[in-house]
C-alpha atoms as a PDB file:
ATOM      1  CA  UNK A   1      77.516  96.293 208.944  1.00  0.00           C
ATOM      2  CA  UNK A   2      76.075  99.297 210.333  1.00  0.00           C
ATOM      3  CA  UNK A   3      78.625 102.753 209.798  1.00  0.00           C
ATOM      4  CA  UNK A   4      79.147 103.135 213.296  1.00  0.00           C
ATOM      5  CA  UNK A   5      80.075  99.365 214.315  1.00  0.00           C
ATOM      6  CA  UNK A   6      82.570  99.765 211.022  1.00  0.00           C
ATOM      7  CA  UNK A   7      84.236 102.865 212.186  1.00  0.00           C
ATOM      8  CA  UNK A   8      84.482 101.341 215.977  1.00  0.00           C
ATOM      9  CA  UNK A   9      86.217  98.272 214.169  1.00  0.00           C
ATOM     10  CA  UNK A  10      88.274 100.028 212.034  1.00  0.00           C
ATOM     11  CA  UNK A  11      89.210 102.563 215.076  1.00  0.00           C
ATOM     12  CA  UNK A  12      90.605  99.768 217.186  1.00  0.00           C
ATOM     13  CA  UNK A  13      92.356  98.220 214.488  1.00  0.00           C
ATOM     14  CA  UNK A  14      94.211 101.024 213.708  1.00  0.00           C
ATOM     15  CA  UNK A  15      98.155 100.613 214.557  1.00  0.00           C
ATOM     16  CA  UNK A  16      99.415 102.454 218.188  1.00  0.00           C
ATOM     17  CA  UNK A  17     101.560 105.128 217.326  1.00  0.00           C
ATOM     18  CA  UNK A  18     103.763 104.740 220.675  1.00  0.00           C
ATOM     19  CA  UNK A  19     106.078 107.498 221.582  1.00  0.00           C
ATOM     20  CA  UNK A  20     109.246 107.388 223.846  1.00  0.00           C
ATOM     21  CA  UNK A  21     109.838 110.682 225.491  1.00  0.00           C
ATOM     22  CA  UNK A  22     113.639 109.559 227.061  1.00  0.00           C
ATOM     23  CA  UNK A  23     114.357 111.840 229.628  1.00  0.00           C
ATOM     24  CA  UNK A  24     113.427 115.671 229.689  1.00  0.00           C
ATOM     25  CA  UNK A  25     114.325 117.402 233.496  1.00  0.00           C
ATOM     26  CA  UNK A  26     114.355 113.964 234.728  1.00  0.00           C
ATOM     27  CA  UNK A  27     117.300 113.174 237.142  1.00  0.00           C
ATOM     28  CA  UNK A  28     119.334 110.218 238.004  1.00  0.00           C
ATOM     29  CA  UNK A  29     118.045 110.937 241.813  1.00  0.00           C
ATOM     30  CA  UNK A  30     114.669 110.025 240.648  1.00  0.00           C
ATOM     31  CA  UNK A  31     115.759 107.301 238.206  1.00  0.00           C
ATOM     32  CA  UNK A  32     118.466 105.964 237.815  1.00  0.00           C
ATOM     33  CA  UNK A  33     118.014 104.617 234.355  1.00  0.00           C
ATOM     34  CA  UNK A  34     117.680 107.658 232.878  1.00  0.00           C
ATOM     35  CA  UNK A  35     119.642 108.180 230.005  1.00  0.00           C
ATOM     36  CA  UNK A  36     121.076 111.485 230.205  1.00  0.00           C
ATOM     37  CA  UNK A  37     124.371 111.949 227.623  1.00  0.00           C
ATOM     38  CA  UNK A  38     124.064 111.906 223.684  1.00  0.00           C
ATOM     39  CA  UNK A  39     125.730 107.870 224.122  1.00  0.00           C
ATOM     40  CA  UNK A  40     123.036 107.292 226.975  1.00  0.00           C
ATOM     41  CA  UNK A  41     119.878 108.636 224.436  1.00  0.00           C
ATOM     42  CA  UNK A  42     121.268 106.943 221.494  1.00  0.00           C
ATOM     43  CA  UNK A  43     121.411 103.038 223.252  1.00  0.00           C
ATOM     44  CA  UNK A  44     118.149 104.081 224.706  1.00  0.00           C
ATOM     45  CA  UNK A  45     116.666 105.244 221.676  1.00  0.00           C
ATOM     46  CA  UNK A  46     117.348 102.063 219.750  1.00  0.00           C
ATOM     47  CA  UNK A  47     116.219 100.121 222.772  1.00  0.00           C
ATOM     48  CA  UNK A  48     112.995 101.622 222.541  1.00  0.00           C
ATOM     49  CA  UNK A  49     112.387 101.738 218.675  1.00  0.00           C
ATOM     50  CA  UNK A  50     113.277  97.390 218.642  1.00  0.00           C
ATOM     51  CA  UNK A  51     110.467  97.034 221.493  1.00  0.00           C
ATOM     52  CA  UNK A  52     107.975  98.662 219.593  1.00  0.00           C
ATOM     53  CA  UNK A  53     108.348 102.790 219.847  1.00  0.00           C
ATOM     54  CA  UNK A  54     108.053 104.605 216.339  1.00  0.00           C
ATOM     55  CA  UNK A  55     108.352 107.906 217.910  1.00  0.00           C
ATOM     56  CA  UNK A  56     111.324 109.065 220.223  1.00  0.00           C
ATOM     57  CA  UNK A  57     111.680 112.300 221.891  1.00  0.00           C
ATOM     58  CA  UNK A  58     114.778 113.504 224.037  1.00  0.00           C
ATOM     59  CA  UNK A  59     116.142 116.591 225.587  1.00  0.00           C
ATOM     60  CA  UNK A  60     120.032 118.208 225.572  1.00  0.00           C
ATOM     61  CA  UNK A  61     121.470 117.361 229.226  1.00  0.00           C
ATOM     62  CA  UNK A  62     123.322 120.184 229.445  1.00  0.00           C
ATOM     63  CA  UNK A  63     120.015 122.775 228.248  1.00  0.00           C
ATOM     64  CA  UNK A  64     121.900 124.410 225.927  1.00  0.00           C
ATOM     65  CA  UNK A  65     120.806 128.143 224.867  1.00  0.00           C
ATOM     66  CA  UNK A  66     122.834 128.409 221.689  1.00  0.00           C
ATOM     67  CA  UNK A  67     121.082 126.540 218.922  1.00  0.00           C
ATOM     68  CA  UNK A  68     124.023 125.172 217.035  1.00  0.00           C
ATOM     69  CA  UNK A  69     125.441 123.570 220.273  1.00  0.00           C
ATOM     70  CA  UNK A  70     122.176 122.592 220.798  1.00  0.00           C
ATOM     71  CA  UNK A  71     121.715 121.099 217.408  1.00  0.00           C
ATOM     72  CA  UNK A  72     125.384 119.336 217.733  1.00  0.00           C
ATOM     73  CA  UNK A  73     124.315 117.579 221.098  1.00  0.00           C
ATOM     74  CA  UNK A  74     121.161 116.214 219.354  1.00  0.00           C
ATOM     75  CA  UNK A  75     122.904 114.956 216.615  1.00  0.00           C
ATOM     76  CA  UNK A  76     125.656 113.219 218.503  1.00  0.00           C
ATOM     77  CA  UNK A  77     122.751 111.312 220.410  1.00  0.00           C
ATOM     78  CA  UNK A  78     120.254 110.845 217.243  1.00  0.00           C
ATOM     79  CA  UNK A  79     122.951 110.211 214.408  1.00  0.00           C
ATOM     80  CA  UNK A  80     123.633 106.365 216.005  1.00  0.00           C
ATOM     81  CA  UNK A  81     120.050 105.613 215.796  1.00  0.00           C
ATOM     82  CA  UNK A  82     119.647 106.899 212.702  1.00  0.00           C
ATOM     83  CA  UNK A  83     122.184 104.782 211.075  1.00  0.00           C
ATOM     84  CA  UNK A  84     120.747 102.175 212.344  1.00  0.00           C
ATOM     85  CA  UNK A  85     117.092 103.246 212.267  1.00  0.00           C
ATOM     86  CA  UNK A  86     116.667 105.402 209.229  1.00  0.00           C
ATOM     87  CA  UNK A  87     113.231 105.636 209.438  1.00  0.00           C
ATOM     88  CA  UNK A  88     112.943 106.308 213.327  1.00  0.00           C
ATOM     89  CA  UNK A  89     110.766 109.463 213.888  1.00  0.00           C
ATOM     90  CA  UNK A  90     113.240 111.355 216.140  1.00  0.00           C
ATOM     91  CA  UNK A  91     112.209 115.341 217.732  1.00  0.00           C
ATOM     92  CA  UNK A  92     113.727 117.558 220.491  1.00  0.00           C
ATOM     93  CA  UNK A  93     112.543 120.197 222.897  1.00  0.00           C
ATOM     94  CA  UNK A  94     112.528 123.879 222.865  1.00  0.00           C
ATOM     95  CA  UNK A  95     115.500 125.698 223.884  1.00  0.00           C
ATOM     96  CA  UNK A  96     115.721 127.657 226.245  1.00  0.00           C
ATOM     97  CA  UNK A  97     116.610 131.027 225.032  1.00  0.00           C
ATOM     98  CA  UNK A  98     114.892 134.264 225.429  1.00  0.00           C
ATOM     99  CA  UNK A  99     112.858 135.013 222.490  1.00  0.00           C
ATOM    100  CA  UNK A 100     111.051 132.124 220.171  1.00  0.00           C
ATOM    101  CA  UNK A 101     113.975 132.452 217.722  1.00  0.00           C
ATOM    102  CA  UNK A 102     116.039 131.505 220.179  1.00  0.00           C
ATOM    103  CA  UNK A 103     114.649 128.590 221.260  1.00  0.00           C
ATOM    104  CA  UNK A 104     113.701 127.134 218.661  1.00  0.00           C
ATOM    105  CA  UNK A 105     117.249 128.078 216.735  1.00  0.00           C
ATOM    106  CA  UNK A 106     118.144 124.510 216.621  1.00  0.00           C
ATOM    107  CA  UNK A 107     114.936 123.184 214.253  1.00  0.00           C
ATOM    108  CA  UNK A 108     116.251 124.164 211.101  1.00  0.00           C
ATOM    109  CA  UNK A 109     119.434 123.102 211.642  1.00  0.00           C
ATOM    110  CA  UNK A 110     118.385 119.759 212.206  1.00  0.00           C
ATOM    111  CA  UNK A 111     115.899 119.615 209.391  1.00  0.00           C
ATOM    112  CA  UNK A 112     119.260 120.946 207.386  1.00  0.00           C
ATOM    113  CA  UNK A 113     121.293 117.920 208.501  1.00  0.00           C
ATOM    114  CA  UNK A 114     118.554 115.478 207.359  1.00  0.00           C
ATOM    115  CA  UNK A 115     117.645 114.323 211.010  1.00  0.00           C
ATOM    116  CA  UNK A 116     113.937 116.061 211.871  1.00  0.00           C
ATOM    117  CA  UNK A 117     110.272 114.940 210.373  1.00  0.00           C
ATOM    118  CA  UNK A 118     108.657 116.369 213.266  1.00  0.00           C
ATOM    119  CA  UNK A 119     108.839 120.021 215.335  1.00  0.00           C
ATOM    120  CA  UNK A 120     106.812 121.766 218.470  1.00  0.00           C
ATOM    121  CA  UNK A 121     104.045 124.131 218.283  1.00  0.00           C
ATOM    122  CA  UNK A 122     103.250 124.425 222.117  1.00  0.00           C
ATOM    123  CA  UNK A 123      99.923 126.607 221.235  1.00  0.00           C
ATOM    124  CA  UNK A 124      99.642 128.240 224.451  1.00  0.00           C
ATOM    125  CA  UNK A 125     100.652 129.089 228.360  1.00  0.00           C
ATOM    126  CA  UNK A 126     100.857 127.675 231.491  1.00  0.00           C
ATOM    127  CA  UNK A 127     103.008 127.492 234.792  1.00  0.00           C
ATOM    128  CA  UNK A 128     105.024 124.256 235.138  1.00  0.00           C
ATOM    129  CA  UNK A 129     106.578 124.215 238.959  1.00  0.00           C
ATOM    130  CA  UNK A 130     108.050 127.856 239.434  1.00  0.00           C
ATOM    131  CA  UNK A 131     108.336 128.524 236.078  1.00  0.00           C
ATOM    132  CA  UNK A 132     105.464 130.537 233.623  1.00  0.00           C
ATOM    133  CA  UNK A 133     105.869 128.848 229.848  1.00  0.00           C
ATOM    134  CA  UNK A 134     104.798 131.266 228.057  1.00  0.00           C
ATOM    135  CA  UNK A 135     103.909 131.354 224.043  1.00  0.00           C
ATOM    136  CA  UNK A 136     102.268 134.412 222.416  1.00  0.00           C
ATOM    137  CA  UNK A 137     100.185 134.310 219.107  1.00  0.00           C
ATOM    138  CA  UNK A 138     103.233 135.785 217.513  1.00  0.00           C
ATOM    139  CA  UNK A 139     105.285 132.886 219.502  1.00  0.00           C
ATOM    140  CA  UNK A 140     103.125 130.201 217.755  1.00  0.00           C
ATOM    141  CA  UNK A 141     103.198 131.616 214.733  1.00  0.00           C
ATOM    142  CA  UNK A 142     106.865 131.601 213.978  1.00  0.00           C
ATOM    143  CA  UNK A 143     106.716 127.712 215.871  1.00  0.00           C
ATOM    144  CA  UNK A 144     103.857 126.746 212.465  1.00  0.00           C
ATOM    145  CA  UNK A 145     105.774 128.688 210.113  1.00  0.00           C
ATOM    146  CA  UNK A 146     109.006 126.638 210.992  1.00  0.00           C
ATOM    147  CA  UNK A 147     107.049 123.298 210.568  1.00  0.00           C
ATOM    148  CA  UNK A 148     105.869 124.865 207.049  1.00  0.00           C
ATOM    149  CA  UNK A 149     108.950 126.050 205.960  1.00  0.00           C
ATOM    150  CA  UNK A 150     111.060 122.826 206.471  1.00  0.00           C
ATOM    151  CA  UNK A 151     107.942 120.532 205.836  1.00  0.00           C
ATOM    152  CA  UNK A 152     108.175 118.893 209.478  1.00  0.00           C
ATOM    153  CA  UNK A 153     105.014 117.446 211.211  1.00  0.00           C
ATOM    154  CA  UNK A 154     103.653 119.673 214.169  1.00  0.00           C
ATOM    155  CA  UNK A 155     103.722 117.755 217.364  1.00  0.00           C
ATOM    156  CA  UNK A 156     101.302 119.927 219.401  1.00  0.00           C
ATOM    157  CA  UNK A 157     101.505 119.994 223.297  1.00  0.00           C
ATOM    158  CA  UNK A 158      98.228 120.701 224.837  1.00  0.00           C
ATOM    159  CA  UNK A 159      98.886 120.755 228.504  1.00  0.00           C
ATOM    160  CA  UNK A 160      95.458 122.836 229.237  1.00  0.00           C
ATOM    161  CA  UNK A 161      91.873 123.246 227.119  1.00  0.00           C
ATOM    162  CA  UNK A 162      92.917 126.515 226.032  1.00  0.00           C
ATOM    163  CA  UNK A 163      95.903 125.003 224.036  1.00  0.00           C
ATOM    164  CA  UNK A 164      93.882 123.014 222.327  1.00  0.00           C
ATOM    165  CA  UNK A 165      91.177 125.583 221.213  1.00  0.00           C
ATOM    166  CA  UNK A 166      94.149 127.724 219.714  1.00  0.00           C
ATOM    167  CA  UNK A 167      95.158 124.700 217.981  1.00  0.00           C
ATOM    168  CA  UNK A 168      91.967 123.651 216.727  1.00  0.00           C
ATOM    169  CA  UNK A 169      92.116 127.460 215.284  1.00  0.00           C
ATOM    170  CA  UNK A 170      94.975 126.596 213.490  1.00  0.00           C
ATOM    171  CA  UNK A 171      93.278 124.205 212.125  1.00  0.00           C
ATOM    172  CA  UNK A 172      90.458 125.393 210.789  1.00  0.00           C
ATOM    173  CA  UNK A 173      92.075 128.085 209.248  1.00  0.00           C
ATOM    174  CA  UNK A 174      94.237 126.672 207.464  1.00  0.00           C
ATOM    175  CA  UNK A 175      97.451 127.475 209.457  1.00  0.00           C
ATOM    176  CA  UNK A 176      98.168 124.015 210.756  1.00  0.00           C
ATOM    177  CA  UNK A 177     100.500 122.194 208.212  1.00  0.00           C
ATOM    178  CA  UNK A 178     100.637 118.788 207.525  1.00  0.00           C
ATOM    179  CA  UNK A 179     101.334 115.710 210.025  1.00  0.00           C
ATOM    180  CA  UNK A 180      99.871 117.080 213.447  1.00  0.00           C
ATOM    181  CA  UNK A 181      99.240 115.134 216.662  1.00  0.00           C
ATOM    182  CA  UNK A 182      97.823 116.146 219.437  1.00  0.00           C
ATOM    183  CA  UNK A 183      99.594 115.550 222.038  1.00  0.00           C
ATOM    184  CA  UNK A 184      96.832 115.352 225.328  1.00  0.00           C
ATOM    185  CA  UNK A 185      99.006 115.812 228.374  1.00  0.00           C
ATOM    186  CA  UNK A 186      97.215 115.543 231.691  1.00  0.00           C
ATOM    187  CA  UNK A 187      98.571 116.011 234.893  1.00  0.00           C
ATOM    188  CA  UNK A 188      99.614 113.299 237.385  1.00  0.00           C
ATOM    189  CA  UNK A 189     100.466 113.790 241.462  1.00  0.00           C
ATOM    190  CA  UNK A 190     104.056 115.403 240.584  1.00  0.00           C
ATOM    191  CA  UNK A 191     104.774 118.564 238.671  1.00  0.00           C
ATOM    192  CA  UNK A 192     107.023 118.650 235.751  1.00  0.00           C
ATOM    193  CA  UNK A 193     110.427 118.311 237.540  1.00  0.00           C
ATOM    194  CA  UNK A 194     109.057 115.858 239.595  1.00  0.00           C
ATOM    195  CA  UNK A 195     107.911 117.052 243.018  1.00  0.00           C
ATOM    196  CA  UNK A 196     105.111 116.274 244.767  1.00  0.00           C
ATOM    197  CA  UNK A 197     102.975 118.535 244.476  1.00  0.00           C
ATOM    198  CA  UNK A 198      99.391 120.359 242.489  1.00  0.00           C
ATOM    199  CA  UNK A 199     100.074 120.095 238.321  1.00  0.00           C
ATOM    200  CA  UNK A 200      98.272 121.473 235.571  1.00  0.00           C
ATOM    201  CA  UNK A 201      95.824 120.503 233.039  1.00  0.00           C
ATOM    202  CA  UNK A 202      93.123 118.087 233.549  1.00  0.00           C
ATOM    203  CA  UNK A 203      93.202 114.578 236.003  1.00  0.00           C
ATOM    204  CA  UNK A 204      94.376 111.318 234.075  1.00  0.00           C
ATOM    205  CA  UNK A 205      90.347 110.308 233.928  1.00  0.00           C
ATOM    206  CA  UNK A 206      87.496 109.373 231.394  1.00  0.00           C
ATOM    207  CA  UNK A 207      85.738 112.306 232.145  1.00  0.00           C
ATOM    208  CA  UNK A 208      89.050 114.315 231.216  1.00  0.00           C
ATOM    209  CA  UNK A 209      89.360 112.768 227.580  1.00  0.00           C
ATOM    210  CA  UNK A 210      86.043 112.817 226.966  1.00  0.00           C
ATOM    211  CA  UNK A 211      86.054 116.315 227.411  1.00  0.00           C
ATOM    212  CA  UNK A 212      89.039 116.498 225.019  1.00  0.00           C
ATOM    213  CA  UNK A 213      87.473 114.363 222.862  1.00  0.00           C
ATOM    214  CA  UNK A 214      84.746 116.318 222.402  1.00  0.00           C
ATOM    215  CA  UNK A 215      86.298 119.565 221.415  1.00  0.00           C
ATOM    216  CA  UNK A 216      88.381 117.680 218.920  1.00  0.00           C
ATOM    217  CA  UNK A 217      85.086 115.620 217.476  1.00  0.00           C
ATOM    218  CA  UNK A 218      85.409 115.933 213.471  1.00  0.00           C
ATOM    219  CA  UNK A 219      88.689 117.991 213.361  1.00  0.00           C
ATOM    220  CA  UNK A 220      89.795 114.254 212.111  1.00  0.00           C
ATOM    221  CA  UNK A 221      93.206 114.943 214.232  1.00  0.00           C
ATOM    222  CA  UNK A 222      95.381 112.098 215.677  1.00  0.00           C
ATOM    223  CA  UNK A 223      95.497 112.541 218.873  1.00  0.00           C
ATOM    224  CA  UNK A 224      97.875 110.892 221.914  1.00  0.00           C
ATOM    225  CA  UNK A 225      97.917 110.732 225.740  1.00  0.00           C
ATOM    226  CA  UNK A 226     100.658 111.206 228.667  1.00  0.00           C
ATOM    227  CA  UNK A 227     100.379 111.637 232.404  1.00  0.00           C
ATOM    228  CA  UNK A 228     103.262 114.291 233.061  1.00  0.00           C
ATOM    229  CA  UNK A 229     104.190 113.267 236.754  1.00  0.00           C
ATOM    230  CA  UNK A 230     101.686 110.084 236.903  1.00  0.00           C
ATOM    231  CA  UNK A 231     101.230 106.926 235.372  1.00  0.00           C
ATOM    232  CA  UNK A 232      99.488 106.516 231.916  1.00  0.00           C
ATOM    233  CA  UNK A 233      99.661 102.729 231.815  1.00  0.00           C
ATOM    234  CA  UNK A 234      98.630 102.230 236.012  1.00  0.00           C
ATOM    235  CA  UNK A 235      96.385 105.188 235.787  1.00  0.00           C
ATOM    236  CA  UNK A 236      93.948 102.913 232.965  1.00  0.00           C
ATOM    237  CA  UNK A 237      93.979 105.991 230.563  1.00  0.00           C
ATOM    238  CA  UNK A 238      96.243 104.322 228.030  1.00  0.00           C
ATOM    239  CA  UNK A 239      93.651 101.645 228.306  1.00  0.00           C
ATOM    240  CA  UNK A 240      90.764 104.442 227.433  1.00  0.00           C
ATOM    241  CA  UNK A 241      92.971 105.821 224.696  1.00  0.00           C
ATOM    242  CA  UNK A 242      93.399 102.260 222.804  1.00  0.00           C
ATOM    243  CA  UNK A 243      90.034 101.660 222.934  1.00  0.00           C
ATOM    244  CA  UNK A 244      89.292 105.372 221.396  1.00  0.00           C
ATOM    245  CA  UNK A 245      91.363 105.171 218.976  1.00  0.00           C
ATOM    246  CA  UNK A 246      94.060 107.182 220.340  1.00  0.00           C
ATOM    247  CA  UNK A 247      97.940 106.496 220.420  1.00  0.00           C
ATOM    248  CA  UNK A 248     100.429 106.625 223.494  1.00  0.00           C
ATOM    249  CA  UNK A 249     103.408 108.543 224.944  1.00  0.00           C
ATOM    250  CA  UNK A 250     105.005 106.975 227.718  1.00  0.00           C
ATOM    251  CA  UNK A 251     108.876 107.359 229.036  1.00  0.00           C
ATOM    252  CA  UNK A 252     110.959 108.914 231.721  1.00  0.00           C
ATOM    253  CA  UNK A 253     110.369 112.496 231.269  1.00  0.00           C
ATOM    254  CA  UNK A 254     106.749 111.432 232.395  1.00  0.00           C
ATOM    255  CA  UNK A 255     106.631 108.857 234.716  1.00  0.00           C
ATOM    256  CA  UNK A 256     106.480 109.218 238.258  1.00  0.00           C
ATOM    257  CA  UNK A 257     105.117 105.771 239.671  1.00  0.00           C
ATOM    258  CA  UNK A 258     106.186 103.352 242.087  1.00  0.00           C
ATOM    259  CA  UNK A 259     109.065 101.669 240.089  1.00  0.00           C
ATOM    260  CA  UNK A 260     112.408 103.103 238.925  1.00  0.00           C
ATOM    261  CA  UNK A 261     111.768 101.001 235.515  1.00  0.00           C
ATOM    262  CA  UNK A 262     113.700 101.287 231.971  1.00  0.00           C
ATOM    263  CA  UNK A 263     112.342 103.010 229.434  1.00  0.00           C
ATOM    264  CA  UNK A 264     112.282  99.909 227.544  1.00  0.00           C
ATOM    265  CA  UNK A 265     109.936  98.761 229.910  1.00  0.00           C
ATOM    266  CA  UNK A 266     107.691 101.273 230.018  1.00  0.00           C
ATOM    267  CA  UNK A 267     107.403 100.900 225.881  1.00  0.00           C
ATOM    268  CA  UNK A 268     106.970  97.036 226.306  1.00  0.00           C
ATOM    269  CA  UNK A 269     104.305  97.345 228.978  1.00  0.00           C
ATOM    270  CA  UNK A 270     102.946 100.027 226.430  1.00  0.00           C
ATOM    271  CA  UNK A 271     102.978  97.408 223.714  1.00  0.00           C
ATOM    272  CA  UNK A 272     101.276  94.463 225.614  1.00  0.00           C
ATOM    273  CA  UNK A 273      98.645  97.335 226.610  1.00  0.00           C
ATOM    274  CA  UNK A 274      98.038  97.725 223.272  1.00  0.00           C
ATOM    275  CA  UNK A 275      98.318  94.275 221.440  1.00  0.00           C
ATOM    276  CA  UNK A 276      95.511  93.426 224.118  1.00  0.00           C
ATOM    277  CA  UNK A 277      93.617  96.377 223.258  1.00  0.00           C
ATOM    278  CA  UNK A 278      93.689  94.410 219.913  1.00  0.00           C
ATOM    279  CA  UNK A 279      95.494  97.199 218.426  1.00  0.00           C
ATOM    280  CA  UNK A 280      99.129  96.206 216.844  1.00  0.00           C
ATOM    281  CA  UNK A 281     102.568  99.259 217.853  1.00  0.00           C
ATOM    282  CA  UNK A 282     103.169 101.172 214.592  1.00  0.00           C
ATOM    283  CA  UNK A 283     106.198 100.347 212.883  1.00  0.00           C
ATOM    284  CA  UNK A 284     108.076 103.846 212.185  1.00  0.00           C
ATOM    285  CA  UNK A 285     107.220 103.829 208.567  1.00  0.00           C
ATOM    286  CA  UNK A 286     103.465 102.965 209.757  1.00  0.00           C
ATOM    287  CA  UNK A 287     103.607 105.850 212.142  1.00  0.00           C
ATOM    288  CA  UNK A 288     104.630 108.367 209.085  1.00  0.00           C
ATOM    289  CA  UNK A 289     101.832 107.362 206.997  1.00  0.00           C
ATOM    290  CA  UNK A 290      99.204 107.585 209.845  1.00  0.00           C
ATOM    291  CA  UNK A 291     100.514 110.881 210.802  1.00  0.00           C
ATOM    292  CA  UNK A 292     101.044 111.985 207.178  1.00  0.00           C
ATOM    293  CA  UNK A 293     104.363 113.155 207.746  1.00  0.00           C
ATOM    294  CA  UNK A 294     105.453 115.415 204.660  1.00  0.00           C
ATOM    295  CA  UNK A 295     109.028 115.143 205.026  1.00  0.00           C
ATOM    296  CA  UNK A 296     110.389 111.809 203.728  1.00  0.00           C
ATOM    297  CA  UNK A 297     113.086 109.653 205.253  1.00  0.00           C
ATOM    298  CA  UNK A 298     116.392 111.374 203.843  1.00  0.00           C
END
């Protein structure tokens, strides 16, 4: 068989890593299934993980600034799954204090308590709605040094191009630990809290990921897709993903289609998407090893 038909095969075969981001700013206005207290997140969570998530993100409901009350919300949601789901790949937000220390105060606590394999390093800036997100070299920095220092996989947020040439930096020198993936966010018709209105990044299209594609073309990355205020499942670029060998974020912090769905049912429709894509969800465990996660289950 000719090395480029084996790589195609072996591309598509390769397990979905599906991730279920819960709720982020996401209101019960807009959704009523939102899960939104630590009880809400940790029946949700488990919901997720048994119809075929390995990943599950979630954000505090009450945005908490101080990082052990921070850290203590997360764990009252996460701890349930986890004794259920030991080997569920669980990871916040950023806080939202005033320096980087601040906000990201609650990541070693966590890793402390046993409950993180996986941090943020959002390698860049960008306005979201009214608000400027902004992270400085020194910013990013401390957000890799964290993942070093507790051995946590890097999930990197790219929302535009020039987040993911100052990861691919990282990366080829060196300063990128272990267990990355690139998270490609593009932008749907609604901003990040929702409204109707011009986003950022690039549209949910082929020409978009090619483009991405492209600039990450022998980094040998894993790499994942979301439509923040969209659709990635009725837009078709979940569909281009599978078939590039890419994995899938989907959830309530993200979607902003027709539907007021669970986020069970986004996963499952994520998980049909895939299984016809001929690719099979990850299992958690699966999803460490393809990620090469360096922290181990506790």
């Amino acid at each position: 068989m000719p090395p480029c038909r084996r790589a195609k095969r072996e591309r598509i075969a390769t397990p979905v890593v599906i991730e279920a981001a819960v709720n982020g700013v996401t209101t019960r206005d807009h959704n009523p299934h939102v899960p939104r207290t630590p009880a809400e997140i940790a029946r949700d969570g488990l919901r997720c993980l048994a119809a075929g998530a390995a990943i599950v993100h979630s954000h505090t409901d009450d945005m908490a600034v101080d990082g052990r009350r921070a850290a203590e919300l997360y764990l009252e949601a996460w701890r349930p799954i986890l004794h259920e789901r030991p080997d569920a790949v669980l990871y916040p937000t950023v806080g939202f204090g005033a320096t980087v220390e601040e906000k990201y105060a609650h990541v070693p606590l966590l890793a402390e308590a046993g409950a993180l394999r996986v941090s943020m390093i959002d390698p860049g800036s960008v306005n979201l709605g009214d608000i400027a997100y902004v992270n400085t070299a020194a910013d990013i920095a401390h957000q890799a040094a964290l993942c070093a220092r507790h051995r946590l996989g890097p999930s990197l947020a790219i929302f535009e191009p020039g987040f993911l040439g100052a990861a691919l930096g990282l990366h080829r020198e060196g300063r990128l630990p272990p267990g990355a993936l690139v998270k490609l966010y593009f932008g749907g018709d609604h901003d990040y809290f929702g409204r109707a209105a011009p986003t950022f990044g690039l549209p949910p299209t082929r020409a978009s990921l090619d483009a991405y594609l492209a600039m990450l073309e022998g980094s040998g990355l894993p790499w994942s897709v979301a439509v923040i205020g969209g659709d990635v499942v009725g837009s078709g670029l979940a569909r281009l993903a599978l078939e590039r060998g890419g994995h899938l974020r989907v959830g309530l912090e993200d979607y902003a289609g027709p539907r007021t769905p669970t986020n069970e049912e986004l996963v499952r429709e994520a998980v049909a998407l895939a299984r016809a894509a001929g690719r099979p969800p990850a299992t958690c465990a699966e999803a460490a090893r393809l990620l090469s996660l360096p922290r181990l289950v506790p």
